[in-house]
C-alpha atoms as a PDB file:
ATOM      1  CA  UNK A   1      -8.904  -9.294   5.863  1.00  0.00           C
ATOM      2  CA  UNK A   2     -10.422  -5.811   5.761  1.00  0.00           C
ATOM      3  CA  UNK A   3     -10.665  -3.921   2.081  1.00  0.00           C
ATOM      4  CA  UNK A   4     -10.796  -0.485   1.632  1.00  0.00           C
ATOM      5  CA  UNK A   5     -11.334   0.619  -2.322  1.00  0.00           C
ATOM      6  CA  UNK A   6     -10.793   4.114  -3.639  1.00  0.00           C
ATOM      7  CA  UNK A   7     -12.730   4.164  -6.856  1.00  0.00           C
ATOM      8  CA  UNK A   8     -11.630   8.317  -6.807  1.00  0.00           C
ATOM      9  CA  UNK A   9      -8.605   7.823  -6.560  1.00  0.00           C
ATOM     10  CA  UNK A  10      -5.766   8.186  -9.603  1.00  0.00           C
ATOM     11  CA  UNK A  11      -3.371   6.654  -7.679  1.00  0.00           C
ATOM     12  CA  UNK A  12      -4.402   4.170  -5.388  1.00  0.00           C
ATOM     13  CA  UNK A  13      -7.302   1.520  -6.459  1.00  0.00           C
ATOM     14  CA  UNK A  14      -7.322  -0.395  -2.750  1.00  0.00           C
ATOM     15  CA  UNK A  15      -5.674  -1.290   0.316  1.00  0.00           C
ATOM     16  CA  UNK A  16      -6.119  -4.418   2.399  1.00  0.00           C
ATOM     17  CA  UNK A  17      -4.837  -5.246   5.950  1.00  0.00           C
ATOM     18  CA  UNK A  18      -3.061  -8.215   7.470  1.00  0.00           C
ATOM     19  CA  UNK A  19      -2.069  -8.514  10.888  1.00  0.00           C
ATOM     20  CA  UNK A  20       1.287  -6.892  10.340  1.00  0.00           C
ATOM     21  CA  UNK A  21       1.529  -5.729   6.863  1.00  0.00           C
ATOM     22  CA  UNK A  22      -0.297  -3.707   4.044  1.00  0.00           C
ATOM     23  CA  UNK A  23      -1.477  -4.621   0.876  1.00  0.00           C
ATOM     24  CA  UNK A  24      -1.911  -1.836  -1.690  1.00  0.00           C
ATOM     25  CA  UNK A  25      -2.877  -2.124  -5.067  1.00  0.00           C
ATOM     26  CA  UNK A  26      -2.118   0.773  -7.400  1.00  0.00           C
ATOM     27  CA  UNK A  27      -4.613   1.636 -10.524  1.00  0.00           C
ATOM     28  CA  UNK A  28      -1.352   1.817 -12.621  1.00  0.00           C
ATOM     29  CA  UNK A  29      -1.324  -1.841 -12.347  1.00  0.00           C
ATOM     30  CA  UNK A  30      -4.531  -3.489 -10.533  1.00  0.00           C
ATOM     31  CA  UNK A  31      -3.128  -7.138 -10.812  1.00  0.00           C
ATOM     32  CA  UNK A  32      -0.480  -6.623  -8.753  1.00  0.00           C
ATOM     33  CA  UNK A  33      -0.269  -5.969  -4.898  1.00  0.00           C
ATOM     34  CA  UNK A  34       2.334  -4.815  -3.382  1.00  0.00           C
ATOM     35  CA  UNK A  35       3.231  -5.522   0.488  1.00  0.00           C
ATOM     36  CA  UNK A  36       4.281  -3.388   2.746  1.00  0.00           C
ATOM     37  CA  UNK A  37       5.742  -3.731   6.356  1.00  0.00           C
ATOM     38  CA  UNK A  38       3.648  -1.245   9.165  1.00  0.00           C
ATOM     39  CA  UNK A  39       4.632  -0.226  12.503  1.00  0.00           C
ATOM     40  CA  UNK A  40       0.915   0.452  13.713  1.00  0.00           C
ATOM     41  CA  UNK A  41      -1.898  -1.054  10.986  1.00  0.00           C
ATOM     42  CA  UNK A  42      -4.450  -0.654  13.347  1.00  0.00           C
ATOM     43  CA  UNK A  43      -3.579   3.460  13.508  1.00  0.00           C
ATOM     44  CA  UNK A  44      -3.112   3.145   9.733  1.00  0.00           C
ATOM     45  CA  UNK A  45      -6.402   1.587   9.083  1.00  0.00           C
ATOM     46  CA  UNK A  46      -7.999   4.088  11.276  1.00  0.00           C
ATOM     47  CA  UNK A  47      -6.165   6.610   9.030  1.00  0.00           C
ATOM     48  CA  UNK A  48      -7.454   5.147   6.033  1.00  0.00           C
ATOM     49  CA  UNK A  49     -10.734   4.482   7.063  1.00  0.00           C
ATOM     50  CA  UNK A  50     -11.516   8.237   7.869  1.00  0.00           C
ATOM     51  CA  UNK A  51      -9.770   9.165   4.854  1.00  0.00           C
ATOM     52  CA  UNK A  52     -11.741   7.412   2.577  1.00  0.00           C
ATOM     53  CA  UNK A  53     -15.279   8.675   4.597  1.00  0.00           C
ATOM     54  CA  UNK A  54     -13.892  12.242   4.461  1.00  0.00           C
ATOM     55  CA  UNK A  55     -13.632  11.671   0.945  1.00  0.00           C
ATOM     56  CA  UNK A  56      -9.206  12.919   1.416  1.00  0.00           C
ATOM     57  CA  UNK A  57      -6.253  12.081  -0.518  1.00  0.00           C
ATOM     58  CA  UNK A  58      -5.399   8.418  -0.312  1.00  0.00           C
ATOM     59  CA  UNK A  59      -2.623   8.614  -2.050  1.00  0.00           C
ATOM     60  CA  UNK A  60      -1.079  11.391   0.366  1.00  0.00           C
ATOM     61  CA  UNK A  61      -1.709   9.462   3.192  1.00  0.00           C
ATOM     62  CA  UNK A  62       0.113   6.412   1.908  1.00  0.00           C
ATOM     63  CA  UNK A  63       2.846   8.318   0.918  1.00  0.00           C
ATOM     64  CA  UNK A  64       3.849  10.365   4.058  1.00  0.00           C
ATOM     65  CA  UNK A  65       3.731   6.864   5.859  1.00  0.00           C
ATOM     66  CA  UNK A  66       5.833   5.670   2.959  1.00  0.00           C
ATOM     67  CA  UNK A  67       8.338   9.126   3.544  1.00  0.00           C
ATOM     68  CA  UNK A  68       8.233   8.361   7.459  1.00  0.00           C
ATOM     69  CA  UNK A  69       9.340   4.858   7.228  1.00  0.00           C
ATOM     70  CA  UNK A  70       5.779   3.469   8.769  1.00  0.00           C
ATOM     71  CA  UNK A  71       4.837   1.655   5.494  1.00  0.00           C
ATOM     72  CA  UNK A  72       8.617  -0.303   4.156  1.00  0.00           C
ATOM     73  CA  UNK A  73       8.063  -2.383   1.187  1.00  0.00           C
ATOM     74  CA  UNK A  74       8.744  -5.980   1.163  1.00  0.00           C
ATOM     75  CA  UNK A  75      10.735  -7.246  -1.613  1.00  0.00           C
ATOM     76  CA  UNK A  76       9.772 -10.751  -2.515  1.00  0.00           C
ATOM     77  CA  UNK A  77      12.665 -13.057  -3.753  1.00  0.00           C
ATOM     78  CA  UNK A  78      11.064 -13.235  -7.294  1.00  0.00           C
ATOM     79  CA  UNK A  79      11.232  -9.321  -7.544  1.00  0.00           C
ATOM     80  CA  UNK A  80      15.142  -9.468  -6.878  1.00  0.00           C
ATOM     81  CA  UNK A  81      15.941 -12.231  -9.234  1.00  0.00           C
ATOM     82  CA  UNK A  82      14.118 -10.664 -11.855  1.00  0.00           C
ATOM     83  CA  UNK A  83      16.235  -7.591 -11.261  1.00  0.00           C
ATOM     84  CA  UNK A  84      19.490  -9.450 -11.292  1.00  0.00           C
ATOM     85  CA  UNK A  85      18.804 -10.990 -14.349  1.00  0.00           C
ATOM     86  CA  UNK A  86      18.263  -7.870 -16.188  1.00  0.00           C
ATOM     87  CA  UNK A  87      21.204  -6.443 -14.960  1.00  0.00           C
ATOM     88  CA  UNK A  88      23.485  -8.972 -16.786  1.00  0.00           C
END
């Protein structure tokens, strides 16, 4: 699994790639990642990759694809259980 880290960055600390999905970590909370869906990782990872070397906004990047619907989040069951209890 490839890891990109983005020690500049206030917003995103790193991003690693599965076959189909994202993993981002942000630096609001580095313990947790967060998975995302992609439509085309390898053109994302290309993205990211000469992002970080041209020393661009990460967190830009991630969220246009977030805006366009190329990164979706995946909602784990835990996440929604924990959300339906609080709503009680």
């Amino acid at each position: 699994m490839e890891k990109y880290e983005f020690p500049n960055s206030s917003a995103i600390h790193d991003i690693k790639f599965k076959e189909f999905s994202v993993l981002i970590t942000y630096t609001s909370n580095i313990d947790k990642e967060y998975e995302f869906n992609c439509q085309n990782v390898g053109k994302f990872e290309q993205l990211v990759q000469k992002t970080q070397e041209s020393d661009e906004s990460i967190g830009k990047l991630v969220n246009s694809w977030i805006k366009e619907n190329k990164l979706v989040a995946i909602t784990s069951t835990n996440d929604k259980e924990v959300e339906e209890s609080t709503e009680e």
